[in-house]
C-alpha atoms as a PDB file:
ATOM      1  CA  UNK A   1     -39.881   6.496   7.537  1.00  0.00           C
ATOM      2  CA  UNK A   2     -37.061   9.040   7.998  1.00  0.00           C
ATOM      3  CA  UNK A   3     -33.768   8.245   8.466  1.00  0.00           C
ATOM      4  CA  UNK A   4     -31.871   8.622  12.339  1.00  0.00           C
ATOM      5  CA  UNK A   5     -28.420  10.121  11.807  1.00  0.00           C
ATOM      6  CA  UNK A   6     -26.407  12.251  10.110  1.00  0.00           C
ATOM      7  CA  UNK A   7     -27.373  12.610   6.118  1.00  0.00           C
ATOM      8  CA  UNK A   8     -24.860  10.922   4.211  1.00  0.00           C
ATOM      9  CA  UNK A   9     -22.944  12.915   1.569  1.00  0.00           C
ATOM     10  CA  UNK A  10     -24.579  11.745  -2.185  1.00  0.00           C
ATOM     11  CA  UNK A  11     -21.157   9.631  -3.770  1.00  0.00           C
ATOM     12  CA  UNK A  12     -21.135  10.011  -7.804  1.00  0.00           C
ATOM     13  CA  UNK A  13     -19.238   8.488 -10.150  1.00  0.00           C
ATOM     14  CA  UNK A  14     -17.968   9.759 -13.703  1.00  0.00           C
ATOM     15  CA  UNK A  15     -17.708   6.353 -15.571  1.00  0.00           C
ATOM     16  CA  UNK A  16     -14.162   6.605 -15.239  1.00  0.00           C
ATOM     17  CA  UNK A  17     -13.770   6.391 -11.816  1.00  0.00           C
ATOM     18  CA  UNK A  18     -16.186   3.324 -11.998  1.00  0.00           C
ATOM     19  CA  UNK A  19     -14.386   1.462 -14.832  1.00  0.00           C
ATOM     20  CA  UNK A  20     -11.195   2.044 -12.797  1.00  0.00           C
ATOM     21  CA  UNK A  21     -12.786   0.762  -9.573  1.00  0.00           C
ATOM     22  CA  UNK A  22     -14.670  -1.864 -10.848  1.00  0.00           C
ATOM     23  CA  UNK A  23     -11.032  -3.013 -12.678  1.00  0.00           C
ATOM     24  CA  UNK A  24      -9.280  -2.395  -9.694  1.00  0.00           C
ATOM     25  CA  UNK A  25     -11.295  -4.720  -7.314  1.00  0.00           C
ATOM     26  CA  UNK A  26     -11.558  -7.719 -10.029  1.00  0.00           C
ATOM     27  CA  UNK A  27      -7.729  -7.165 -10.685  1.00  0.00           C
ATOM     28  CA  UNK A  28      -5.604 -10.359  -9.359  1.00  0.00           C
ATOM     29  CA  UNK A  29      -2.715  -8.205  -8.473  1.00  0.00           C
ATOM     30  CA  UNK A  30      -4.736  -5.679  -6.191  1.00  0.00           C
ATOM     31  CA  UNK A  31      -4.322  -6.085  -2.612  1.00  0.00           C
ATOM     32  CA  UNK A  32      -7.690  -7.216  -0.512  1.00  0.00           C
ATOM     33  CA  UNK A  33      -7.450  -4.352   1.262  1.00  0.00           C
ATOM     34  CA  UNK A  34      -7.748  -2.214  -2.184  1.00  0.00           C
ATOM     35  CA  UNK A  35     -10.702  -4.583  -4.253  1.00  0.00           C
ATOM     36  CA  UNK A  36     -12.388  -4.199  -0.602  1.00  0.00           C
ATOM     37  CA  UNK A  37     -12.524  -0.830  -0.263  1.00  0.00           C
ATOM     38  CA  UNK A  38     -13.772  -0.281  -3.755  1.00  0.00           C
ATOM     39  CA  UNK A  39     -16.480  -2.284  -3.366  1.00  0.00           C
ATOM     40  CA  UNK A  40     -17.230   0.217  -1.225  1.00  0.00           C
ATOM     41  CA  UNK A  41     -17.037   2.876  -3.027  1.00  0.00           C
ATOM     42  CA  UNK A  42     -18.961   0.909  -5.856  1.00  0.00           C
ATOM     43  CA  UNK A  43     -21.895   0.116  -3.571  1.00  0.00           C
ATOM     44  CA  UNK A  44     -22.314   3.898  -1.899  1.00  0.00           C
ATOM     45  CA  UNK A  45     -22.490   5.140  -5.485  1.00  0.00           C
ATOM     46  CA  UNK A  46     -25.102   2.578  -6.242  1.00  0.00           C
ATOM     47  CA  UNK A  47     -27.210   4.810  -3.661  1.00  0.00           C
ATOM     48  CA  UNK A  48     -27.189   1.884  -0.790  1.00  0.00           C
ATOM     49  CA  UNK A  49     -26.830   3.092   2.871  1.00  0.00           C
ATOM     50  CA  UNK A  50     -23.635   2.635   4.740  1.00  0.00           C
ATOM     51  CA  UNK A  51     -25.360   0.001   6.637  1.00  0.00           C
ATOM     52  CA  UNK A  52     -26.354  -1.877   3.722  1.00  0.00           C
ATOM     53  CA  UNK A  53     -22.984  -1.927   2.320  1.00  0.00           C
ATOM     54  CA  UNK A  54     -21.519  -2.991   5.230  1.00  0.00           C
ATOM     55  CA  UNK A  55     -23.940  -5.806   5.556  1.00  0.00           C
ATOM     56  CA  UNK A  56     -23.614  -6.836   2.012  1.00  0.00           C
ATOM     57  CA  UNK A  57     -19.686  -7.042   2.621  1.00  0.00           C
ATOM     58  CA  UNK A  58     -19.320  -8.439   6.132  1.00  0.00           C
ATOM     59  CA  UNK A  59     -18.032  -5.145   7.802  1.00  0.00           C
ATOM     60  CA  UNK A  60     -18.451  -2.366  10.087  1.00  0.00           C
ATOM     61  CA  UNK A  61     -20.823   0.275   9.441  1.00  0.00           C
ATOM     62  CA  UNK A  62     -17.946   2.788  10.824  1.00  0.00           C
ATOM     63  CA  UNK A  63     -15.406   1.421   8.138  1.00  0.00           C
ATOM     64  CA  UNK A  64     -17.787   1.931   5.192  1.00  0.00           C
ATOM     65  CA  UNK A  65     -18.238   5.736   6.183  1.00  0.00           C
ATOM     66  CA  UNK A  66     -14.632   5.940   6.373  1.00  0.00           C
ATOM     67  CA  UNK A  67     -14.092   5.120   3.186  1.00  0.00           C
ATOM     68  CA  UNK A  68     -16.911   7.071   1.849  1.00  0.00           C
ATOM     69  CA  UNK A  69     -15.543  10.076   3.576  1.00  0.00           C
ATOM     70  CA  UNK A  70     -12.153   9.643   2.108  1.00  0.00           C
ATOM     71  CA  UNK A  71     -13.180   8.774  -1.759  1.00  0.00           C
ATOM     72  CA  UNK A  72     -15.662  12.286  -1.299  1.00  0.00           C
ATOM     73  CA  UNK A  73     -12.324  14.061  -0.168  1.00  0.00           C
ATOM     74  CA  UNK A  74      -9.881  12.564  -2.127  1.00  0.00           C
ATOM     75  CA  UNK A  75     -11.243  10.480  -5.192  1.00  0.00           C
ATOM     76  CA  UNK A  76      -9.327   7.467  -6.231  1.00  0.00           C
ATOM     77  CA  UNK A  77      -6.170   8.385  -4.701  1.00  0.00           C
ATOM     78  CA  UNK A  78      -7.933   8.323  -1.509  1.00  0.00           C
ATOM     79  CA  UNK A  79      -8.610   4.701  -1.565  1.00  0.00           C
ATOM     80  CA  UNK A  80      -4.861   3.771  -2.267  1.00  0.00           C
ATOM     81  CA  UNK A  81      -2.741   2.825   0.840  1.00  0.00           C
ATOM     82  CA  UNK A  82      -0.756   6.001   2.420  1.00  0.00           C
ATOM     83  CA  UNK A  83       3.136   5.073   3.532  1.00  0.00           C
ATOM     84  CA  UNK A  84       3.402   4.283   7.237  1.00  0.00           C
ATOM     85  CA  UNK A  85       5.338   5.896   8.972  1.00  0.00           C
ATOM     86  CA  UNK A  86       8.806   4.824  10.109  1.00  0.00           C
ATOM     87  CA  UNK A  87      12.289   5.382  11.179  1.00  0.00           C
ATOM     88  CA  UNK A  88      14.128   6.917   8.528  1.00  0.00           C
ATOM     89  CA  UNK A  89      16.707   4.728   6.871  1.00  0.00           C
ATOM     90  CA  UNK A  90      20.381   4.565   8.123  1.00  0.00           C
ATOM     91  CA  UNK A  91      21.706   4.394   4.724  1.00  0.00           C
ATOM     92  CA  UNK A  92      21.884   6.470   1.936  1.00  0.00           C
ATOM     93  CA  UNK A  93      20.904   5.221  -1.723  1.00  0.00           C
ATOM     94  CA  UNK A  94      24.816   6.248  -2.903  1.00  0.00           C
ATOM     95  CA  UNK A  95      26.074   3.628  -0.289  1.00  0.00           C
ATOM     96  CA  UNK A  96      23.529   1.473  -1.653  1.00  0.00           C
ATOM     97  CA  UNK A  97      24.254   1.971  -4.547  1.00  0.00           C
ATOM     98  CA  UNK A  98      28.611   1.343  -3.832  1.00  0.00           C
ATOM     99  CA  UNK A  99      27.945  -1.816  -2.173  1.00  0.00           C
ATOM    100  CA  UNK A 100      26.089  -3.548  -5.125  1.00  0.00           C
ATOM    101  CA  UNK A 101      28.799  -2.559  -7.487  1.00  0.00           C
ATOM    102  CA  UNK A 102      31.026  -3.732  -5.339  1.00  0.00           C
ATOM    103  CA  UNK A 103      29.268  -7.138  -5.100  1.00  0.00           C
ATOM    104  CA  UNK A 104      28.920  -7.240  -8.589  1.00  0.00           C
ATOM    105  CA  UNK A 105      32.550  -6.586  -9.823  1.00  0.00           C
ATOM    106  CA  UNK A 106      34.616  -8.715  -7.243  1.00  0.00           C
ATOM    107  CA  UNK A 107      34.117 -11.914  -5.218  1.00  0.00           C
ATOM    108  CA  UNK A 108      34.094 -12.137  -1.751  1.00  0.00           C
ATOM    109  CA  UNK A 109      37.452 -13.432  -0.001  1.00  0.00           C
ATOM    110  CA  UNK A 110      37.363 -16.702   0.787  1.00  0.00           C
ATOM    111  CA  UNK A 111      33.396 -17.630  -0.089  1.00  0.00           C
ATOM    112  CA  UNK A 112      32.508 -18.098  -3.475  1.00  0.00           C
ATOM    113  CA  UNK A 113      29.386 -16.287  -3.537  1.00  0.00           C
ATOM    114  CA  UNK A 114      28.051 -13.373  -1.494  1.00  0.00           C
ATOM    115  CA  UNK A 115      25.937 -13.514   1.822  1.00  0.00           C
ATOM    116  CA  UNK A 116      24.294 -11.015   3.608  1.00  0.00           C
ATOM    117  CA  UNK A 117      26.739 -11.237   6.346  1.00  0.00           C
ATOM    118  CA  UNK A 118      29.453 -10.810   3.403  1.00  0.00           C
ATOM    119  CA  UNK A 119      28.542  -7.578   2.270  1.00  0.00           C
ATOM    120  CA  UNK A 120      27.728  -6.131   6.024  1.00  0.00           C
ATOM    121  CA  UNK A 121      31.266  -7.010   6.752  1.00  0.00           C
ATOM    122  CA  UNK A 122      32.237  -5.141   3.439  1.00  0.00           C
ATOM    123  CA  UNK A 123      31.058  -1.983   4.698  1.00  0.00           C
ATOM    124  CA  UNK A 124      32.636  -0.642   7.261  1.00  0.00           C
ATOM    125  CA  UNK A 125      30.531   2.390   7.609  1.00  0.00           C
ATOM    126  CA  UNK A 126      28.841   0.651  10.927  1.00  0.00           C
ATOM    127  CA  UNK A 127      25.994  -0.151   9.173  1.00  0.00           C
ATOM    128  CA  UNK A 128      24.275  -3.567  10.235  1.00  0.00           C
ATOM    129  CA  UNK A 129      23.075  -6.914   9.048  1.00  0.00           C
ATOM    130  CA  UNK A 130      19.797  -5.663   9.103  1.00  0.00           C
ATOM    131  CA  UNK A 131      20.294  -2.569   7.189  1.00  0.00           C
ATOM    132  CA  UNK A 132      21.643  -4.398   4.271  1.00  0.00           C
ATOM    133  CA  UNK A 133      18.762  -7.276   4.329  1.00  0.00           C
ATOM    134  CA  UNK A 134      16.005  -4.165   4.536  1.00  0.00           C
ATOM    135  CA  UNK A 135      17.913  -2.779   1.112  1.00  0.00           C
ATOM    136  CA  UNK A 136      18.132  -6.340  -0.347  1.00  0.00           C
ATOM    137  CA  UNK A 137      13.969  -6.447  -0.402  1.00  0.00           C
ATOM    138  CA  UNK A 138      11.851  -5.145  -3.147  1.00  0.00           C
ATOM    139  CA  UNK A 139       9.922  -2.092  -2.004  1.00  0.00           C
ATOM    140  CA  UNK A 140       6.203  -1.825  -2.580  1.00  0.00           C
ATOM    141  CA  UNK A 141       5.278  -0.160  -5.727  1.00  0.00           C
END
C-alpha cells in the first residue's frame, strides 16, 4: 500500500552521531527537551515513519518532522537549544566586573554582609535591583 504524503527525507547516521545521541538522551544532566528530541532522531534513523515515532513517544506527528527536518539541515547542532531572543542587557561585563571587586575587597557600610539591594545602591550608574540579581545568576552553558 503506498504511502499518502510527502516522501520523507532518508535520516542516516555515522556511528558517531548515534553514540553521541544515544549518550546524550541517557545522560542525567541533559535537558528533557534534548534526550526527547534525540529519541527522535534515533527512531527516524531506525527507518520508522514520523507517525510511528510520534506514537512510540507520545507526540505530535508535526513535532517529529520538525526535528527530522532540522537534524537533515543541521546535524547535531541542530537539535541543541538556539538562544531566545531578548532585550539586550543594560550593563556591561566591565561594570560587572567593578562591582564584584568592589564587593569582594570592602564591606558594606553599616551591614555586615552584602545584599542585592547593597550593591544596587553601590552603583550609581542608574542601574536597578533587577539588573544586578539577572548578573548574580549562573547563565546556561
Amino acid at each position: 500500500m503506498a504511502t499518502m504524503g510527502r516522501p520523507i527525507a532518508e535520516l542516516v547516521l555515522s556511528e558517531d552521531q548515534r553514540a553521541t545521541l544515544v549518550r546524550w538522551s541517557r545522560r542525567a544532566k541533559s535537558s528533557q527537551a534534548l534526550a526527547r528530541r534525540c529519541r527522535i532522531v534515533l527512531g527516524c534513523a531506525d527507518g520508522r515513519t514520523n507517525r510511528q515515532v510520534a506514537d512510540e513517544l507520545g507526540i505530535w506527528p508535526q513535532t517529529v518532522g520538525k526535528w527530522r527536518r532540522r537534524f537533515l539541515e543541521r546535524r547535531l547542532e541542530g537539535l541543541v537549544d538556539e538562544p531566545r531572543p531578548c532585550a539586550s542587557r543594560k550593563i556591561t561585563d566591565g561594570r560587572v566586573e567593578d562591582v564584584v571587586v568592589a564587593t569582594l575587597e570592602r564591606t558594606p557600610k553599616d551591614a555586615t554582609h552584602w545584599t542585592l539591594r547593597l550593591v544596587a545602591d553601590l552603583d550609581r550608574t542608574g542601574c536597578t535591583l533587577a539588573m544586578f540579581r539577572g548578573c548574580t545568576r549562573p547563565t546556561p552553558a
